[in-house]
C-alpha atoms as a PDB file:
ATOM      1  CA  UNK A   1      25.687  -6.554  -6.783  1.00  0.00           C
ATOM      2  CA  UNK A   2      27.126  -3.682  -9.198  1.00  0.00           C
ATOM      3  CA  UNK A   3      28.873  -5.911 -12.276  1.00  0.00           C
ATOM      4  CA  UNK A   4      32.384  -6.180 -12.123  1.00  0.00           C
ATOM      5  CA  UNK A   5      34.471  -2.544 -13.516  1.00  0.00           C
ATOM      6  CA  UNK A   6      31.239  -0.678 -13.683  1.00  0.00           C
ATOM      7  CA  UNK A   7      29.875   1.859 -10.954  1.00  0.00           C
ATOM      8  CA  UNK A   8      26.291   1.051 -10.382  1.00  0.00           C
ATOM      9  CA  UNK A   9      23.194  -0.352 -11.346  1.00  0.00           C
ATOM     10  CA  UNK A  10      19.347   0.196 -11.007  1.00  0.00           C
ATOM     11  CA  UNK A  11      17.221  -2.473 -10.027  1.00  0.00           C
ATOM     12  CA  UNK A  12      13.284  -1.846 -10.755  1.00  0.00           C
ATOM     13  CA  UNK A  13      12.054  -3.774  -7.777  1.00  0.00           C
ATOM     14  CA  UNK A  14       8.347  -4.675  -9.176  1.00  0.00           C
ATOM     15  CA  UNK A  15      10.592  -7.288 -11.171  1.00  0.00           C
ATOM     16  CA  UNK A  16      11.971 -10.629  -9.677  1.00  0.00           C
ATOM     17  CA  UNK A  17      15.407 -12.454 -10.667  1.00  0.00           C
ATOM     18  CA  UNK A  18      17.305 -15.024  -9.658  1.00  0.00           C
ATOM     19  CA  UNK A  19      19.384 -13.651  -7.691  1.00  0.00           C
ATOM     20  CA  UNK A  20      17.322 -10.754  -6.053  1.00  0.00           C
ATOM     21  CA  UNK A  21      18.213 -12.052  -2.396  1.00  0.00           C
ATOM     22  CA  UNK A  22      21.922 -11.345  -2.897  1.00  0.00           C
ATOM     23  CA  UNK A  23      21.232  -8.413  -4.966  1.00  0.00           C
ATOM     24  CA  UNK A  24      18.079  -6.156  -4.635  1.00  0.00           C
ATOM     25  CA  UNK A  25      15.754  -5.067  -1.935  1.00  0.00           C
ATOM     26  CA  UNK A  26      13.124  -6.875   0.326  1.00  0.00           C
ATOM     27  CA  UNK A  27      10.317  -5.438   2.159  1.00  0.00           C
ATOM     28  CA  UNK A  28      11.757  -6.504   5.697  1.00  0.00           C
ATOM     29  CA  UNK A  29      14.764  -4.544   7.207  1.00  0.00           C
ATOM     30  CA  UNK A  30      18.017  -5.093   5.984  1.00  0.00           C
ATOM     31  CA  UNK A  31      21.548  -3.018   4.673  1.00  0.00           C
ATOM     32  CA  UNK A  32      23.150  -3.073   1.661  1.00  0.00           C
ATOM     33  CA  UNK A  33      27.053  -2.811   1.347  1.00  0.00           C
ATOM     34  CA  UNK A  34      26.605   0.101  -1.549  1.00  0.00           C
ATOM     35  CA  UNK A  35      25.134   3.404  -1.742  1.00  0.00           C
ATOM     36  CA  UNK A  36      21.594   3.188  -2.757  1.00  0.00           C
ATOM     37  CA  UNK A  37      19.413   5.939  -4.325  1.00  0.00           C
ATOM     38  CA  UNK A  38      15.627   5.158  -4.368  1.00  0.00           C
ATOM     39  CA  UNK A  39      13.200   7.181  -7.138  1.00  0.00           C
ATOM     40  CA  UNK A  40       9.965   6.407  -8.928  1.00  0.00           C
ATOM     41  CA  UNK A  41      10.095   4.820 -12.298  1.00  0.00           C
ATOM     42  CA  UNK A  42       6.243   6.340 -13.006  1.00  0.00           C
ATOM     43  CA  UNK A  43       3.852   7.488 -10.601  1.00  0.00           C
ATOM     44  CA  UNK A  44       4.570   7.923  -7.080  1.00  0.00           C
ATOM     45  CA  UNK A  45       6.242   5.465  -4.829  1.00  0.00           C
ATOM     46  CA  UNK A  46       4.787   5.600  -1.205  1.00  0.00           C
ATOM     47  CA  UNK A  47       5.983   1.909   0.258  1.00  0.00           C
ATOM     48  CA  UNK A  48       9.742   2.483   1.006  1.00  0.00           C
ATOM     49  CA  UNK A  49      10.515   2.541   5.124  1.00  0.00           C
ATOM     50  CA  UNK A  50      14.332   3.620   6.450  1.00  0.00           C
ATOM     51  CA  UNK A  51      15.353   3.746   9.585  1.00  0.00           C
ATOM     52  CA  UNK A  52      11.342   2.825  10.960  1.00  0.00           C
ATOM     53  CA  UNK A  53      10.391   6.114   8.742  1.00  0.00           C
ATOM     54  CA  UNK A  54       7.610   5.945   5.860  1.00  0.00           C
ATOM     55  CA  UNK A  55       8.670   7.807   2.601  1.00  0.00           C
ATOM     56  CA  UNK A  56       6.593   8.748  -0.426  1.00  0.00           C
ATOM     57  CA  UNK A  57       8.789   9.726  -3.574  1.00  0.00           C
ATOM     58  CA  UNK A  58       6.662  11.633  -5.962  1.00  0.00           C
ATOM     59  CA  UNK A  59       8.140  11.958  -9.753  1.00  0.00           C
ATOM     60  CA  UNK A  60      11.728  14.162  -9.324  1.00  0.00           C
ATOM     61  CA  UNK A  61      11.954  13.132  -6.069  1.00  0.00           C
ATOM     62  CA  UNK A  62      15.199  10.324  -4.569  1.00  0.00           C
ATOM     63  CA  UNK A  63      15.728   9.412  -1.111  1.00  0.00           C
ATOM     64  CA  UNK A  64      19.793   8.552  -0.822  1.00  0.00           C
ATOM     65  CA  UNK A  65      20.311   5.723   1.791  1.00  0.00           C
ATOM     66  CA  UNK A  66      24.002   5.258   2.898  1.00  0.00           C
ATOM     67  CA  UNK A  67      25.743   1.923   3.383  1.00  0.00           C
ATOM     68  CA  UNK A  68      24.345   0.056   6.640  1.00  0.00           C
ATOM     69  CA  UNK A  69      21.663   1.844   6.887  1.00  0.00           C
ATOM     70  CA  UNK A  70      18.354  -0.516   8.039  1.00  0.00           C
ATOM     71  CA  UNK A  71      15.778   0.201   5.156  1.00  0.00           C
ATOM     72  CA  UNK A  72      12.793  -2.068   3.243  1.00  0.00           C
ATOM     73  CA  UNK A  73      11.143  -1.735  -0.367  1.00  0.00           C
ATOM     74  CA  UNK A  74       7.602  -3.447  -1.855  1.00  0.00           C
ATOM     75  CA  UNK A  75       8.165  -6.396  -3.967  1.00  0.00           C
ATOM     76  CA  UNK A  76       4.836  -5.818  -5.029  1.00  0.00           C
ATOM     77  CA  UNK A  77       3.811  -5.895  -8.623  1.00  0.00           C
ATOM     78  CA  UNK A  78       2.254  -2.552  -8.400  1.00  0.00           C
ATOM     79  CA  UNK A  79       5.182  -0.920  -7.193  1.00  0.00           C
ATOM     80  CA  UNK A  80       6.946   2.104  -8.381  1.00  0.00           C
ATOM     81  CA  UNK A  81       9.846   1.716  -6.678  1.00  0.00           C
ATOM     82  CA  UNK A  82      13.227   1.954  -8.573  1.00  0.00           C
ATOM     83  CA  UNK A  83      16.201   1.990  -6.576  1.00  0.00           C
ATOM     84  CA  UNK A  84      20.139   2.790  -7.959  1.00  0.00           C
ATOM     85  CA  UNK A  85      23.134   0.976  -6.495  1.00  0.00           C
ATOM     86  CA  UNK A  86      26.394   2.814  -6.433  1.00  0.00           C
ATOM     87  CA  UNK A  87      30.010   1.902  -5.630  1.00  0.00           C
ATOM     88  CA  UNK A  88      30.824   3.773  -2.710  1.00  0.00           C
ATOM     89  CA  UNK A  89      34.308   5.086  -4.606  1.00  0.00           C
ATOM     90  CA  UNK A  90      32.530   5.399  -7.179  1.00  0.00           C
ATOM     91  CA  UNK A  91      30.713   8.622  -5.570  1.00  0.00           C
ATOM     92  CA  UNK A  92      32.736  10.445  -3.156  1.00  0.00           C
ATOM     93  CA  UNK A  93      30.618  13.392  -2.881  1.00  0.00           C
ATOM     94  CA  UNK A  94      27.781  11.606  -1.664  1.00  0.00           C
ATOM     95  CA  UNK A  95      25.977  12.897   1.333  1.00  0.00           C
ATOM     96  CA  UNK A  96      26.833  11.331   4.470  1.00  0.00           C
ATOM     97  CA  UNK A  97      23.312  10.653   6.084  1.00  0.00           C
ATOM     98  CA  UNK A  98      19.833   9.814   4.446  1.00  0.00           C
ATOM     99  CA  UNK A  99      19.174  12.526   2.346  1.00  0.00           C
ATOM    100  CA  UNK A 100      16.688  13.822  -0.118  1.00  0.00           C
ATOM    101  CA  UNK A 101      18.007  14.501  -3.669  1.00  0.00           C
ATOM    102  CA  UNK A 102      16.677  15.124  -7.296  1.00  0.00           C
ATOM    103  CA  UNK A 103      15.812  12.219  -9.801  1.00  0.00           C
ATOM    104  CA  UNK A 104      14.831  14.935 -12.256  1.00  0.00           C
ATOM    105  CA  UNK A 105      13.258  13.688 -16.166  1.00  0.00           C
ATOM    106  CA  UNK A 106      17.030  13.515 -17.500  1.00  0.00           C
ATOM    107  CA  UNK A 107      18.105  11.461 -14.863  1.00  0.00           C
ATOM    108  CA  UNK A 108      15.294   8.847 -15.130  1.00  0.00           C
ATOM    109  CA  UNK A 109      15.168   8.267 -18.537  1.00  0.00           C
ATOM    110  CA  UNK A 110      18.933   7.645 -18.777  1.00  0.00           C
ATOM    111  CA  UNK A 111      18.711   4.816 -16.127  1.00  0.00           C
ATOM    112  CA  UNK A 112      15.989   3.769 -18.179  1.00  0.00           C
ATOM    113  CA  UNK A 113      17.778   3.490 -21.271  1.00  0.00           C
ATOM    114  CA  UNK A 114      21.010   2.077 -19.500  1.00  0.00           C
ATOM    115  CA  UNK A 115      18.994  -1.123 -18.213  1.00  0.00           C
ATOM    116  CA  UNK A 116      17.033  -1.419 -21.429  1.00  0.00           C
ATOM    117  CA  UNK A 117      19.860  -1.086 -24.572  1.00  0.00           C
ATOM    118  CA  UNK A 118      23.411  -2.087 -24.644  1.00  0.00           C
ATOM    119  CA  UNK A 119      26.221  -0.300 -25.374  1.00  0.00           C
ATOM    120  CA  UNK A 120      30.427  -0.435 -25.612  1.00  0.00           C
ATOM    121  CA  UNK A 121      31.690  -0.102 -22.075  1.00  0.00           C
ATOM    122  CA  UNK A 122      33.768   3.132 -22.529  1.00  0.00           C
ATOM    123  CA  UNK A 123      30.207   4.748 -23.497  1.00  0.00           C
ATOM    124  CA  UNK A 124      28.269   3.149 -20.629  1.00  0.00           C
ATOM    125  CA  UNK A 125      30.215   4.471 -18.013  1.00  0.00           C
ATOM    126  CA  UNK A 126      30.362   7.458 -19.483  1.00  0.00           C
ATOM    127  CA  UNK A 127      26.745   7.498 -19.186  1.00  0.00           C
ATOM    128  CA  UNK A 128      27.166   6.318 -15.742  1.00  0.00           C
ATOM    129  CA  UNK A 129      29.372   9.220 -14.532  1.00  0.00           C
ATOM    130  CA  UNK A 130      26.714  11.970 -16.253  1.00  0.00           C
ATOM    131  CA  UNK A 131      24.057   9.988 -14.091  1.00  0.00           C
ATOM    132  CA  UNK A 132      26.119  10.582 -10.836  1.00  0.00           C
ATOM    133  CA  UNK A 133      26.972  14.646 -11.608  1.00  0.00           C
ATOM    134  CA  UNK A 134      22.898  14.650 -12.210  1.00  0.00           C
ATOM    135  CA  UNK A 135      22.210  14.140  -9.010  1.00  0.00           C
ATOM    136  CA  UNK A 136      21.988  16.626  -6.578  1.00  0.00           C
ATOM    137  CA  UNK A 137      20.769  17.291  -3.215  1.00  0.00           C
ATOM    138  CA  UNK A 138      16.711  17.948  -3.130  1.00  0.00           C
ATOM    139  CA  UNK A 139      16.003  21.731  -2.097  1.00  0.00           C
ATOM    140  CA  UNK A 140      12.560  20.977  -1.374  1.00  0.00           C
ATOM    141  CA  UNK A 141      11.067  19.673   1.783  1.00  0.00           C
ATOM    142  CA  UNK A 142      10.691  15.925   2.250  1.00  0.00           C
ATOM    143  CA  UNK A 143       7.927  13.714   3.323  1.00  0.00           C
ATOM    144  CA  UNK A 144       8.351  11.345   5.635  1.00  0.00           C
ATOM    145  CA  UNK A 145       6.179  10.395   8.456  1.00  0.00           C
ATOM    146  CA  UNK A 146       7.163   8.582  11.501  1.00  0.00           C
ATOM    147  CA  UNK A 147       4.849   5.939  11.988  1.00  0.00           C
ATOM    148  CA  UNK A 148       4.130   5.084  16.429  1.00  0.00           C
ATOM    149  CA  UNK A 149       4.776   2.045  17.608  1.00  0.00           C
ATOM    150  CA  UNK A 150       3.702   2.793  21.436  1.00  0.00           C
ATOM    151  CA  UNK A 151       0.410   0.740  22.256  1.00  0.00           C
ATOM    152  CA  UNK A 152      -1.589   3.973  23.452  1.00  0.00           C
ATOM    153  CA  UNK A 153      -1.214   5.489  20.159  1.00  0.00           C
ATOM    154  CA  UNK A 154      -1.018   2.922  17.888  1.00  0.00           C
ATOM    155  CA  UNK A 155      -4.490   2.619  17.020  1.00  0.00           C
ATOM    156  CA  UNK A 156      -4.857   6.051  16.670  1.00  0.00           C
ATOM    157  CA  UNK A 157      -2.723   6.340  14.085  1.00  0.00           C
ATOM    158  CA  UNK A 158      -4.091   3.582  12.546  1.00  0.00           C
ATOM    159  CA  UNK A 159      -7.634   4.711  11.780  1.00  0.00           C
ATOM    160  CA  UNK A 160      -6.131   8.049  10.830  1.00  0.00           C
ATOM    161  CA  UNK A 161      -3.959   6.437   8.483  1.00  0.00           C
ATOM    162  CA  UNK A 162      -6.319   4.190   7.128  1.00  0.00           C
ATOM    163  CA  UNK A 163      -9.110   7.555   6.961  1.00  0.00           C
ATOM    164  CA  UNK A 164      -6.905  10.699   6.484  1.00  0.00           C
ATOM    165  CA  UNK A 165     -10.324  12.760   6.848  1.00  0.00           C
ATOM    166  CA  UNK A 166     -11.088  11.670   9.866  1.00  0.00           C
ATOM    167  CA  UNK A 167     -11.510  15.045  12.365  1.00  0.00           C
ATOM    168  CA  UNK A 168     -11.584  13.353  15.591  1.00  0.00           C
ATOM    169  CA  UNK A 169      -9.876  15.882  18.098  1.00  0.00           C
ATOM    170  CA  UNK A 170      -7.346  14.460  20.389  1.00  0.00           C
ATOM    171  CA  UNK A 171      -9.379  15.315  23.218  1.00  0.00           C
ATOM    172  CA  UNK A 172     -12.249  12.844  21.622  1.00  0.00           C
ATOM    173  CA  UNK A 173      -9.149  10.110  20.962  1.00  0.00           C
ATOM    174  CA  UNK A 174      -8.637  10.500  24.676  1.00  0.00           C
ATOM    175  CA  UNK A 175     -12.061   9.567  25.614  1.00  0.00           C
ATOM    176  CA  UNK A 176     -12.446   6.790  22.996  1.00  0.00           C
ATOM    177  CA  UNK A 177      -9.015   5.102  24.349  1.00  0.00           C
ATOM    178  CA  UNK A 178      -9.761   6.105  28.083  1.00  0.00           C
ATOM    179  CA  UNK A 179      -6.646   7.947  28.124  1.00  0.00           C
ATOM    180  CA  UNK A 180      -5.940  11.628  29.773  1.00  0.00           C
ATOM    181  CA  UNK A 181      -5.422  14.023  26.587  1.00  0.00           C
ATOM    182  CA  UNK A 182      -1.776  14.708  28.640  1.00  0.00           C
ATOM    183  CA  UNK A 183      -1.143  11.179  28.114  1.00  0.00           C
ATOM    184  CA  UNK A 184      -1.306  10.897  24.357  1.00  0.00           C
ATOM    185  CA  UNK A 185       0.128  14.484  24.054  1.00  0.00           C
ATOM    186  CA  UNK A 186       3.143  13.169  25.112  1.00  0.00           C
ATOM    187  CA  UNK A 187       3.114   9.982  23.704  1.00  0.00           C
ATOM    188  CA  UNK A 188       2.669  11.581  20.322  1.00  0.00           C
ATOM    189  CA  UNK A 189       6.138  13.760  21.160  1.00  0.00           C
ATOM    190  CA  UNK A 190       8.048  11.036  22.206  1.00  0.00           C
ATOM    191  CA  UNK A 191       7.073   8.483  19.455  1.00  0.00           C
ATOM    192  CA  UNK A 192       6.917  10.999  16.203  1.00  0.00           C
ATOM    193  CA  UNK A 193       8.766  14.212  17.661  1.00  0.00           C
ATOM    194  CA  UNK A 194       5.537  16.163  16.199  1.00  0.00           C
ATOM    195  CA  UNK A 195       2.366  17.097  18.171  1.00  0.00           C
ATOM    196  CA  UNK A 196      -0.865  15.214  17.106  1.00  0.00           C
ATOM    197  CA  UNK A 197      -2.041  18.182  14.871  1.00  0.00           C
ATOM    198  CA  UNK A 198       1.303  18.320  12.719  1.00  0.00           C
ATOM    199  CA  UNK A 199       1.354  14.129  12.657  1.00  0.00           C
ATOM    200  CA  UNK A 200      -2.114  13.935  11.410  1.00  0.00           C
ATOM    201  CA  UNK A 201      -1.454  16.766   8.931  1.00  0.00           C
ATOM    202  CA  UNK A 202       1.579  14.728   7.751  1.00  0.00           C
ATOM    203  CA  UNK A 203       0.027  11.764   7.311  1.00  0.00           C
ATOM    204  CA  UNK A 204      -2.932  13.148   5.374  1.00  0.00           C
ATOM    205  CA  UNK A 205       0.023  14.934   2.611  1.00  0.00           C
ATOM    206  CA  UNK A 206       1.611  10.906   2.597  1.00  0.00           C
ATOM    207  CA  UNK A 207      -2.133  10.000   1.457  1.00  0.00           C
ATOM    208  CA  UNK A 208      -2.534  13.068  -0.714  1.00  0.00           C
ATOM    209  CA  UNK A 209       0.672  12.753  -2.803  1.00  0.00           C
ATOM    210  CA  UNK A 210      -0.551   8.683  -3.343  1.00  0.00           C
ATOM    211  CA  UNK A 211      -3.489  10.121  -4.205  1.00  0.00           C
ATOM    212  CA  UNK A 212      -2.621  12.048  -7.135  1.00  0.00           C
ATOM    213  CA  UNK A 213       0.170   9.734  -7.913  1.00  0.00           C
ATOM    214  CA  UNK A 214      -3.027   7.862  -8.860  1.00  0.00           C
ATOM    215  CA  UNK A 215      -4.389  10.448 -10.753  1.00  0.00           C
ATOM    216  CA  UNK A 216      -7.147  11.993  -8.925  1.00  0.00           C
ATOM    217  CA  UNK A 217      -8.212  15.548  -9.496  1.00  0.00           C
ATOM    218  CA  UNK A 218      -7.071  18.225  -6.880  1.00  0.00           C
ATOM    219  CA  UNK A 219     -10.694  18.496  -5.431  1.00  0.00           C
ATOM    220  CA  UNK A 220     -11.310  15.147  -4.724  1.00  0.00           C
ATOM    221  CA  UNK A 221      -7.741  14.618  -3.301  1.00  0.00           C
ATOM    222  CA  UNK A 222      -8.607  17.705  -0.913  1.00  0.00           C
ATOM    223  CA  UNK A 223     -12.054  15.930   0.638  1.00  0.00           C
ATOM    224  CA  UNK A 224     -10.475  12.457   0.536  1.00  0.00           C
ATOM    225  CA  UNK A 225      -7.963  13.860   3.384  1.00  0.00           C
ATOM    226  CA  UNK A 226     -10.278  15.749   5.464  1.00  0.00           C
ATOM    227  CA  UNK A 227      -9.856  19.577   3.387  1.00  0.00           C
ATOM    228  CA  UNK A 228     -13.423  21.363   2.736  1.00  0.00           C
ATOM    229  CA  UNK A 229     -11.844  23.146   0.020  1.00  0.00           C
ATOM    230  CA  UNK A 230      -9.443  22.464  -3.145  1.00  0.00           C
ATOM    231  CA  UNK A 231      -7.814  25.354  -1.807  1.00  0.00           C
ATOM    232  CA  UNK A 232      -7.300  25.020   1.465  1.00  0.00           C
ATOM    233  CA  UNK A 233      -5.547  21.735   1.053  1.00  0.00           C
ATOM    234  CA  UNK A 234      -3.396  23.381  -2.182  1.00  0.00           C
ATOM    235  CA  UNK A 235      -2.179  25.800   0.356  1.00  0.00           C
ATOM    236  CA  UNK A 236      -1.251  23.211   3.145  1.00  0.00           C
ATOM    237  CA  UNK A 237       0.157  20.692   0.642  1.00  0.00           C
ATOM    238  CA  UNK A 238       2.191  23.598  -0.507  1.00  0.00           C
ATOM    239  CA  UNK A 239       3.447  24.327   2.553  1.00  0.00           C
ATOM    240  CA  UNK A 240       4.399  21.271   3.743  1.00  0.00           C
ATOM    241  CA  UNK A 241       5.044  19.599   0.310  1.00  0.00           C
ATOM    242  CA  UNK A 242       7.299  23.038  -1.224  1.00  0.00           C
ATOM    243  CA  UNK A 243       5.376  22.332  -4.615  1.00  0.00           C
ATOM    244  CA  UNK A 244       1.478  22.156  -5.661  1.00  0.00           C
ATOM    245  CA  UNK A 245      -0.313  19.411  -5.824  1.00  0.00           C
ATOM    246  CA  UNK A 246      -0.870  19.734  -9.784  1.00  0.00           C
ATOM    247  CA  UNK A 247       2.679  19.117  -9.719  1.00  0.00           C
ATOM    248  CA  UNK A 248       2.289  15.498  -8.652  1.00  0.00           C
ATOM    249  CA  UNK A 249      -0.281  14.263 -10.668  1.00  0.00           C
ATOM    250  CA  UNK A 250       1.206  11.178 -13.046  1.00  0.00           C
ATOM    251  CA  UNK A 251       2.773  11.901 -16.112  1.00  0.00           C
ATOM    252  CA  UNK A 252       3.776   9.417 -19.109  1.00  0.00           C
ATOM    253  CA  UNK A 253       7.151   8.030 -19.190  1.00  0.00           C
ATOM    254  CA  UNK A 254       9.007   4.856 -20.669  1.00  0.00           C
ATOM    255  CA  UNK A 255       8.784   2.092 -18.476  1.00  0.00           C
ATOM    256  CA  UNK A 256      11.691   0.112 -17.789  1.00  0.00           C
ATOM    257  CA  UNK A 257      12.943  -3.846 -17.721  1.00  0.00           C
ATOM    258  CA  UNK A 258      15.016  -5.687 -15.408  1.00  0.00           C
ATOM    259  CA  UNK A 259      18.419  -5.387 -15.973  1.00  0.00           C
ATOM    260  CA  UNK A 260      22.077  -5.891 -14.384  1.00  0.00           C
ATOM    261  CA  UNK A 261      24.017  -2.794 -15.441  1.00  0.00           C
END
C-alpha cells in the first residue's frame, strides 16, 4: 500500500483507482496491515464505523485505527473522508488502541500538498516525519455512538436517528413496541453501555456536528435535534462535544487529488 522506502500515504477515499481493493478502504468491514489515521479533508466526515462504532470527525479532529482492527469508510462521492496509512516502524509511538488524535490546519494542508506536488525524496520524507511529530493525541472528548443491533431496540433507534428531535419518552417507546420500560432499559445498557437519555443525547450531537459540517446556523442546528433554544443545545454540545458548536461550522480549505505518496 505505502510505496516502496517511504513511510505513508493518504488516500482521499471520495476518489477511485485501480487498485483501491488492495490499497484503500471499503465501506464493509475489513483490516488493514498498516496504521491508519482517518481526518476530514473539508467539512465534517460522519460515515466512518470501527469496531461496530459510528464516528463523526469534525475539522481538527483524527480517529487512529491500529493494524487488524475491523473498520469501514464511504466510497461515496460526497464524502469527506481522508484517511493516512503509516508503516507501523515507521511510528513507534503510536497509541496502542483506537484513539482520538489532532489533524490540526498544519497537518492537513501538508498531506494535501504531499499528494498534490512532487518533490526529491530526501525532502518528502522529511515532510513525512514533520507530519508524524504533528500528530498528537486529541484532548478533547470524542464522538462516537454505538449504534443497537438487538431487535427490541432497533427500531427505536432508528426513528431517533433518522429524527434527532423526536421527544418520545422511553416510557411512550415502551407502549408503542409493547415492551415493559424495564425491558428496553436494559436492553439499551447492554447494547450501547449508556441509558436511553445519554444514547439519544449522543446521537442528536452525531446529527448536530453533520449539521453544521453542512453549514447551518447554530439556531436551526439546535431545533433540528430536538433543543428549544440556541442555547440550550450550545451548552449540551459543549459538554459533550468539549468545543462550541461555532467551532464546527465549515471552513475553506484546498481540496486535494488522488495520489500514491
Amino acid at each position: 500500500m505505502i510505496p516502496e522506502g517511504y513511510l505513508l500515504t493518504t488516500r482521499f477515499l471520495r476518489y477511485v483507482s485501480a487498485d483501491d481493493e488492495q490499497s484503500s478502504c471499503v465501506p464493509s468491514p475489513h483490516v488493514h496491515r498498516e496504521h491508519a489515521v482517518f481526518w476530514a479533508a473539508r467539512g465534517v466526515a460522519s460515515d466512518l464505523e470501527v469496531d461496530g462504532v459510528q464516528r463523526s470527525l469534525a475539522p481538527g479532529q483524527g480517529l487512529f485505527v491500529p493494524p487488524g482492527t475491523p473498520h469501514g469508510a464511504s466510497r461515496a462521492e460526497t464524502t469527506a473522508l481522508a484517511v493516512l496509512f503509516v508503516h507501523p516502524h515507521a511510528w513507534p509511538q503510536a497509541p496502542d488502541q483506537v484513539a482520538s488524535v489532532v489533524a490540526n490546519a498544519a497537518l492537513r494542508e501538508m498531506l494535501i500538498h504531499l499528494a498534490q506536488f512532487a518533490m526529491p525524496r530526501d525532502q518528502r520524507l522529511r515532510a513525512q516525519r514533520v507530519c508524524l511529530e504533528l500528530i498528537t493525541e486529541e484532548p478533547r472528548v470524542s464522538l462516537a455512538l454505538s449504534v443497537p443491533r438487538d431487535p427490541r431496540i432497533v427500531g427505536i433507534a432508528r426513528a431517533i436517528l433518522s429524527d434527532p428531535a423526536d421527544g418520545r419518552s422511553l416510557e411512550d417507546w415502551a407502549y408503542l413496541t409493547s415492551s415493559s420500560t424495564r425491558t428496553l432499559v436494559r436492553a439499551f445498557r447492554a447494547e450501547t453501555g449508556m441509558t436511553f437519555a445519554e444514547w439519544r443525547s449522543c446521537a442528536r450531537m452525531s446529527a448536530a456536528v453533520a449539521l453544521l459540517g453542512d453549514g447551518f446556523p447554530v439556531g436551526v442546528v439546535a431545533r433540528r435535534v430536538g433543543y428549544a433554544t440556541a442555547t440550550a443545545f450550545s451548552a449540551a454540545f459543549h459538554r459533550t462535544m468539549g468545543r462550541p458548536p461555532h467551532r464546527f461550522l465549515p471552513t475553506r480549505g484546498a481540496d486535494a487529488w488522488q495520489t500514491d505518496v
